[in-house]
Protein backbone atom coordinates (compact mmCIF):
# COMPACT_ATOMS: atom_id res chain seq x y z
CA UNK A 1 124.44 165.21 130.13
CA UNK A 2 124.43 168.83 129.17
CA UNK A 3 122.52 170.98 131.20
CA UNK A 4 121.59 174.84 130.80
CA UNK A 5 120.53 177.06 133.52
CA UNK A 6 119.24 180.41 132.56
CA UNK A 7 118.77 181.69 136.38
CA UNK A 8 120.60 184.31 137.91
CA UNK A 9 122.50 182.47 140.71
CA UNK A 10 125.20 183.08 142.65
CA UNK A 11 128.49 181.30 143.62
CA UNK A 12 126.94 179.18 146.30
CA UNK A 13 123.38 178.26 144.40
CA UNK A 14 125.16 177.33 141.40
CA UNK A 15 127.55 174.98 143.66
CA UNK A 16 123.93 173.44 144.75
CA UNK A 17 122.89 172.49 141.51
CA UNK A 18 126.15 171.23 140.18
CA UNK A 19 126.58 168.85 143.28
CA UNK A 20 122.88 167.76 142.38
CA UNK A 21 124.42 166.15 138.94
CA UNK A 22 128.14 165.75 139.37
CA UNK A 23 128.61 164.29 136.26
CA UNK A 24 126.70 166.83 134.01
CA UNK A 25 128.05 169.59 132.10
CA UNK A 26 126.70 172.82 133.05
CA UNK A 27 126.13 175.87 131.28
CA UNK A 28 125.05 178.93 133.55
CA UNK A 29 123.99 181.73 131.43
CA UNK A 30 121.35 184.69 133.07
CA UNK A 31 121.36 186.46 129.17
CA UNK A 32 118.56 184.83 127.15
CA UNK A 33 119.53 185.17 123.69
CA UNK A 34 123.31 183.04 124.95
CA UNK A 35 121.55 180.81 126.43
CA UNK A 36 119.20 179.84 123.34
CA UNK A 37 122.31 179.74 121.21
CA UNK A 38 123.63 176.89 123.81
CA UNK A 39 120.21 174.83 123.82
CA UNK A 40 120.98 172.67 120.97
CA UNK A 41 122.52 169.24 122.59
CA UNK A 42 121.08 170.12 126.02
CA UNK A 43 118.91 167.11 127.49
CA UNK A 44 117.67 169.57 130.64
CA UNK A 45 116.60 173.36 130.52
CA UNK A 46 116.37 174.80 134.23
CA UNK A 47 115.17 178.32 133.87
CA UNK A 48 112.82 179.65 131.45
CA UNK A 49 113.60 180.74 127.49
CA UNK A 50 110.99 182.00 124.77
CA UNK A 51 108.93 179.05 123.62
CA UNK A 52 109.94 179.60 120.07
CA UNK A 53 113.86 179.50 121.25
CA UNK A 54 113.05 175.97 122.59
CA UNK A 55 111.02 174.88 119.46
CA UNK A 56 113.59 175.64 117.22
CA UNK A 57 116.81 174.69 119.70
CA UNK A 58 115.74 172.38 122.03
CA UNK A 59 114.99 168.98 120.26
CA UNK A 60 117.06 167.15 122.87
CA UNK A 61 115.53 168.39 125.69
CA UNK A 62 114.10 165.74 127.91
CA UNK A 63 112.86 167.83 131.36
CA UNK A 64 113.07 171.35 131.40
CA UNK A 65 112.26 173.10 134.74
CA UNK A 66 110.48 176.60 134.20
CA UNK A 67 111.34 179.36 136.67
CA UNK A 68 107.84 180.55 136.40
CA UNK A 69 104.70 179.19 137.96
CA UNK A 70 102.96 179.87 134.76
CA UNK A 71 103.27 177.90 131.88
CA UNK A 72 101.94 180.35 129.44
CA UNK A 73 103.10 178.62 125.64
CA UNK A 74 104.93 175.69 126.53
CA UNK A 75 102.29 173.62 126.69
CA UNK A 76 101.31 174.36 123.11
CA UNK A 77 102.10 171.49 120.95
CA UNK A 78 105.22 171.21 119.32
CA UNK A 79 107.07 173.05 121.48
CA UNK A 80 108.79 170.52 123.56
CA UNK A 81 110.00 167.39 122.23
CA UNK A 82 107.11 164.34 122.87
CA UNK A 83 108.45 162.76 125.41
CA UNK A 84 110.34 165.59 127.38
CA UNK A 85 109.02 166.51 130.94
CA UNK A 86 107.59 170.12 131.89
CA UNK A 87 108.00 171.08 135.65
CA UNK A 88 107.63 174.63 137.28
CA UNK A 89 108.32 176.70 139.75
CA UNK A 90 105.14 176.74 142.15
CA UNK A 91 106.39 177.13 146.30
CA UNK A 92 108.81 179.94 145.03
CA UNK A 93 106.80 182.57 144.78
CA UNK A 94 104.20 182.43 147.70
CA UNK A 95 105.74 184.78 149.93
CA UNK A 96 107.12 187.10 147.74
CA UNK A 97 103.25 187.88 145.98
CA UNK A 98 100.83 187.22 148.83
CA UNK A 99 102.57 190.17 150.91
CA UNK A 100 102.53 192.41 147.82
CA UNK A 101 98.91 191.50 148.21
CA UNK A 102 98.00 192.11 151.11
CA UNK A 103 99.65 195.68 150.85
CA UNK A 104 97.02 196.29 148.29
CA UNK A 105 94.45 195.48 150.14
CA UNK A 106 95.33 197.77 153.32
CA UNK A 107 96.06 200.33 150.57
CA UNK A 108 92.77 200.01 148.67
CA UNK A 109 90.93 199.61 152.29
CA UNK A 110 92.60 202.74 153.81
CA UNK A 111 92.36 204.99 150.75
CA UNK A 112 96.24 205.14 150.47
CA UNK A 113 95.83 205.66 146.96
CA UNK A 114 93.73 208.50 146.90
CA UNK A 115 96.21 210.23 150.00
CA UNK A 116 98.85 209.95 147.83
CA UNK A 117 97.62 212.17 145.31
CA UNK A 118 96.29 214.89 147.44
CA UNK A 119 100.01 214.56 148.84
CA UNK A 120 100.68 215.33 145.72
CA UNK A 121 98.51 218.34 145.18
CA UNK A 122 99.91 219.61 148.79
CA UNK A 123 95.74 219.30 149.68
CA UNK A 124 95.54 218.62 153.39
CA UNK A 125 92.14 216.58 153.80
CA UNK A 126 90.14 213.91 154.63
CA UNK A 127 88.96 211.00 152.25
CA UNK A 128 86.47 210.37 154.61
CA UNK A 129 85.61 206.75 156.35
CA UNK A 130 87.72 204.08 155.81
CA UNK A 131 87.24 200.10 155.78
CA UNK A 132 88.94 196.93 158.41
CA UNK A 133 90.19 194.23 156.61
CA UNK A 134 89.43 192.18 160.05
CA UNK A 135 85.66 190.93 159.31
CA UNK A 136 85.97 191.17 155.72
CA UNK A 137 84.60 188.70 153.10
CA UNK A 138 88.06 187.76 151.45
CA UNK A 139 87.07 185.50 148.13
CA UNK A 140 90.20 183.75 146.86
CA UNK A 141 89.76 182.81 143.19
CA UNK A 142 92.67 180.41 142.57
CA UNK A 143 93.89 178.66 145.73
CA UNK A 144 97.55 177.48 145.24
CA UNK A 145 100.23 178.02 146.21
CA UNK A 146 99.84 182.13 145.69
CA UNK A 147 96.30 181.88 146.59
CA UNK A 148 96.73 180.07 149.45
CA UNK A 149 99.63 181.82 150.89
CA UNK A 150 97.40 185.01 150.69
CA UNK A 151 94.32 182.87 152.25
CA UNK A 152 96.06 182.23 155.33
CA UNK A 153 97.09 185.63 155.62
CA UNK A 154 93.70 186.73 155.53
CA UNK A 155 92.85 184.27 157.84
CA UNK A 156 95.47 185.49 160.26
CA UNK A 157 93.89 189.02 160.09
CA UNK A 158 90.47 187.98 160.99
CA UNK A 159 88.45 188.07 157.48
CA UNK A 160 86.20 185.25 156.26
CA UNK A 161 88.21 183.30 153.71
CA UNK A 162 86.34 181.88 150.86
CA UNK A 163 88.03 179.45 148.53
CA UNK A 164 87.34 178.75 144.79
CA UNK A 165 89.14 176.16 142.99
CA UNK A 166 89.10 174.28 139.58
CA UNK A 167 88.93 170.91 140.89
CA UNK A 168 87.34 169.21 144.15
CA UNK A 169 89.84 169.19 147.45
CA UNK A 170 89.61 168.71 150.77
CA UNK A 171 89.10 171.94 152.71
CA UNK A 172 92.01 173.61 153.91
CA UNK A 173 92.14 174.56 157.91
CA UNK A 174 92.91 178.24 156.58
CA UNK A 175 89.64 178.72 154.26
CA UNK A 176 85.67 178.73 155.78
CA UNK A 177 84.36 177.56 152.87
CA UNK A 178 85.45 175.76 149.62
CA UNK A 179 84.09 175.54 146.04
CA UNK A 180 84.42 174.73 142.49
CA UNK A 181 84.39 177.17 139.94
CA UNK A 182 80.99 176.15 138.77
CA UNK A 183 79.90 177.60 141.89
CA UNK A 184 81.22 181.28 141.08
CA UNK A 185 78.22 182.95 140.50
CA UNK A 186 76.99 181.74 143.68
CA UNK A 187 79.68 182.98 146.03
CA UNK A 188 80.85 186.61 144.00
CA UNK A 189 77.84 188.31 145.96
CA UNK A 190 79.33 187.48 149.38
CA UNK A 191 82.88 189.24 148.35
CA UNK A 192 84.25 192.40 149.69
CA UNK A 193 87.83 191.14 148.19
CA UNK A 194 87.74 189.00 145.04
CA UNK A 195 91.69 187.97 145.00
CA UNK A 196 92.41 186.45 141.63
CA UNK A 197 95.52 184.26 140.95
CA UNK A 198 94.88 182.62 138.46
CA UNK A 199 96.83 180.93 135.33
CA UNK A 200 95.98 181.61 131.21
CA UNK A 201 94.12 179.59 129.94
CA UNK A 202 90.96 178.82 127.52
CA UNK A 203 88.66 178.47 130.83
CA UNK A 204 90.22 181.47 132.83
CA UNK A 205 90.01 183.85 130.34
CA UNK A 206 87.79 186.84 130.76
CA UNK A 207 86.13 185.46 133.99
CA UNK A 208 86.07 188.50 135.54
CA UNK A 209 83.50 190.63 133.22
CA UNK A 210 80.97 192.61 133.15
CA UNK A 211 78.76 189.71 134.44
CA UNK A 212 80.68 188.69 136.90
CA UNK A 213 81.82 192.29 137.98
CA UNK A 214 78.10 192.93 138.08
CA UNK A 215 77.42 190.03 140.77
CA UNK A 216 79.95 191.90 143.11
CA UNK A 217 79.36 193.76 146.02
CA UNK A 218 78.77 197.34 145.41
CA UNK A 219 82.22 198.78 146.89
CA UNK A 220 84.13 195.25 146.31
CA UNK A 221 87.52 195.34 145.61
CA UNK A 222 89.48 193.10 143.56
CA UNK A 223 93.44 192.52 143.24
CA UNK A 224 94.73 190.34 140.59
CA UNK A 225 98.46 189.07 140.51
CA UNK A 226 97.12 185.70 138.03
CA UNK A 227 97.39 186.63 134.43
CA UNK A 228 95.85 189.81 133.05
CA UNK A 229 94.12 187.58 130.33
CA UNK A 230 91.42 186.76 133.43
CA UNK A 231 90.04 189.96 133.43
CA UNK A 232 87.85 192.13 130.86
CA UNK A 233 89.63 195.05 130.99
CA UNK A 234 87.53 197.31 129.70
CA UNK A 235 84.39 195.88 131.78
CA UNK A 236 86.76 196.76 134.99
CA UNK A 237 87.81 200.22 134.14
CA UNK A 238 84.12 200.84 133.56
CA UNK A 239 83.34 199.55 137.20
CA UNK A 240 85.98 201.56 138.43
CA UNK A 241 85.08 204.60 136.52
CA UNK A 242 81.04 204.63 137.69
CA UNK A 243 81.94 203.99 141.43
CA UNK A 244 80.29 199.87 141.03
CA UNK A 245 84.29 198.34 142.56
CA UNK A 246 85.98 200.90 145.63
CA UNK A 247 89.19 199.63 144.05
CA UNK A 248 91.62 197.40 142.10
CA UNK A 249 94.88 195.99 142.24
CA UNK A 250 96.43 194.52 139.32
CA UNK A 251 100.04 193.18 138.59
CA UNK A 252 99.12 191.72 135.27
CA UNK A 253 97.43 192.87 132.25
CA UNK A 254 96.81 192.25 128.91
CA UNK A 255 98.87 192.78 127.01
CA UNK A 256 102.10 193.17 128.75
CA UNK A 257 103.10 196.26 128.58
CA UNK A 258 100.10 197.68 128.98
CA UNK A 259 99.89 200.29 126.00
CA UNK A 260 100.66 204.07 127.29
CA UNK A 261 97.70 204.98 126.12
CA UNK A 262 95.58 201.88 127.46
CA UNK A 263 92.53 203.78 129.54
CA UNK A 264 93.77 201.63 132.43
CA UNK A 265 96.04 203.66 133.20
CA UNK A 266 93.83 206.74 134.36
CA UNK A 267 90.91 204.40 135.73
CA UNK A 268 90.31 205.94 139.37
CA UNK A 269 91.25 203.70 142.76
CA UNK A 270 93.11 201.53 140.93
CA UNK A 271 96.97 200.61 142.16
CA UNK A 272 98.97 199.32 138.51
CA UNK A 273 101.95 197.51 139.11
CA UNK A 274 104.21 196.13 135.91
CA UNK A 275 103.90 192.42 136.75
CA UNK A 276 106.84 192.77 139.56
CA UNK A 277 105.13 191.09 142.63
CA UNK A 278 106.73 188.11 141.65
CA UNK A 279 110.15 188.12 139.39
CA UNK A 280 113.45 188.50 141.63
CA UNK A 281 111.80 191.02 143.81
CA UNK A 282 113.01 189.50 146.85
CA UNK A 283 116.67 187.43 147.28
CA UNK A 284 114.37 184.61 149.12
CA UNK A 285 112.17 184.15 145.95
CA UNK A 286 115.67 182.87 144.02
CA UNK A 287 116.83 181.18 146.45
CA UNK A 288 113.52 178.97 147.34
CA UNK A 289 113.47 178.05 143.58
CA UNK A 290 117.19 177.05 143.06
CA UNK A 291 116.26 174.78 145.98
CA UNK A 292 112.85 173.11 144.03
CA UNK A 293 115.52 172.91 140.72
CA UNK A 294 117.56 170.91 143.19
CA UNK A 295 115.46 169.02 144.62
CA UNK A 296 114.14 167.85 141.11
CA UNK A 297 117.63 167.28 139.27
CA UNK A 298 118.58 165.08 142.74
CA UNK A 299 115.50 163.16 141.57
CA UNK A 300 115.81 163.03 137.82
CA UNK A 301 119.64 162.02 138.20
CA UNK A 302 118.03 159.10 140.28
CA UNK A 303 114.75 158.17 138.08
CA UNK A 304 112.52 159.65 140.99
CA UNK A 305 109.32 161.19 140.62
CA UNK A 306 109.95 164.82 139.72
CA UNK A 307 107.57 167.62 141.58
CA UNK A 308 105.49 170.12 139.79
CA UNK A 309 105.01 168.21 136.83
CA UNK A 310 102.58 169.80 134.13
CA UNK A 311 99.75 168.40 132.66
CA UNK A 312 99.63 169.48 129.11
CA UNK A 313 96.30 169.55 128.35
CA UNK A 314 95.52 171.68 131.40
CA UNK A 315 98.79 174.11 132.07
CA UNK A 316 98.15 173.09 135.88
CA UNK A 317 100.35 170.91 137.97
CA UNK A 318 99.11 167.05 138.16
């Protein structure tokens, strides 16, 4: 069995996944365009690789395991073989994102944003009052494992923590209140934080607009680290422009790069990041992902169930 990883690891995570299949040949290669020319014969992709790549290389694929909790283009058909397996990478990338947003929010809150350009200017003074996150209405659009991770954070600081979630659950301990998506119109008015995390697809895109914007809070602020096809761009810099949101946070936009001359980029209280919350940005975001890969090559060696397995029609995990 061949097998081609295309993540970064080192000595000892690579010695992980080759005890995981003992009998497999492995090819370990970080650089995308060698690692699309060794696809062809490959029965398992761990890492990810431009959809086309696999489309035109990857016929014998049977499981390939994205490093990515999105699944943006693989699920288009055609791109995998019929009967090969798509898994991803959700548990890696909790901690690594929810932090980066909850520095946002204290940033947004305590007018960081706005201190750092007066810094700039040398102009000693006062923004004026500032917000607690502690008794804050925290909506959490998305609640898996990113949204969740940055739910119970919330909770931990004292904010009401209001869940919103594409399909019916049992409540977590960590949210006050639970709902469908259907329900979104009903719950936006309660939000001081909307916190989007969301995945692209036909159903998530654009549902933050100027509708939805416009069911907000006055002085709302809203951090998105999903996709940036979730939000109407120009309906938010036009909320942040007339004064309607305090503040945004966005690592994602649409499209990536954001074009230098995209109006985004001068919108007022708004903290831009280039899709980095996630990525390799910290050494414990590899290494809890080479551990799902192993855990999931342990069980495809052994015909087990595999975890994180995509539903095509969806993008989301079964």
């Amino acid at each position: 069995m061949k097998i081609v990883v295309t993540l970064p690891v080192n000595g000892a995570q690579r010695a992980l996944l080759e005890a995981a299949a003992p009998e497999a040949s492995f090819v370990f290669e970080s650089d995308k365009t060698a690692a699309g020319e060794a696809l062809p014969g490959a029965e398992v992709l761990i890492g990810n690789l431009p959809p086309a790549v696999i489309q035109e290389k990857g016929a014998a694929l049977r499981w390939v395991q994205l490093n990515s909790a999105g699944t943006d283009g693989y699920c288009v058909p055609g791109v995998l073989p019929a009967d090969c397996v798509l898994t991803n990478a959700t548990g890696g990338y909790s901690l690594a994102i929810s932090e980066c947003m909850i520095g946002y929010l204290f940033a947004l809150f305590k007018k960081l944003p706005v201190y750092w350009e007066q810094q700039k200017r040398h102009a000693w003074q006062s923004a004026g009052t500032v917000r607690t996150v502690a008794g804050s209405t925290v909506v959490c659009l998305g609640l898996g494992d990113i949204g969740g991770a940055f739910a119970q954070r919330c909770k931990a600081l004292g904010c009401t923590v209001i869940g919103v979630k594409r399909r019916p659950s049992e409540k977590p301990d960590f949210v006050d209140e639970l709902y469908t998506a259907d329900r979104l119109d009903e719950v936006l008015p309660r939000a001081d934080v909307l916190a989007m995390s969301l995945p692209n697809t036909p159903e998530t895109r654009h549902i933050l607009n100027a509708h939805t914007i416009g069911l907000l809070k006055d002085g709302a602020v809203v951090i998105n680290v999903g996709r940036g096809s979730s939000v109407d761009q120009d309906a938010l810099c036009a909320a942040l422009h007339s004064g309607k949101l305090a503040g945004a946070a966005i690592d994602v936009t649409d499209p990536e790069p954001l074009p230098a001359d995209h109006p985004l980029w001068d919108a007022p209280n708004l903290i831009l990041t280039p899709h980095v919350t996630g990525g390799w940005s910290i050494p414990e975001t590899l290494e809890r992902i080479v551990h799902i890969c192993v855990e999931n090559l342990t069980a495809y060696q052994n015909g087990q169930p595999l975890r994180n397995i995509i539903d095509f029609e969806t993008g989301y995990k079964k």
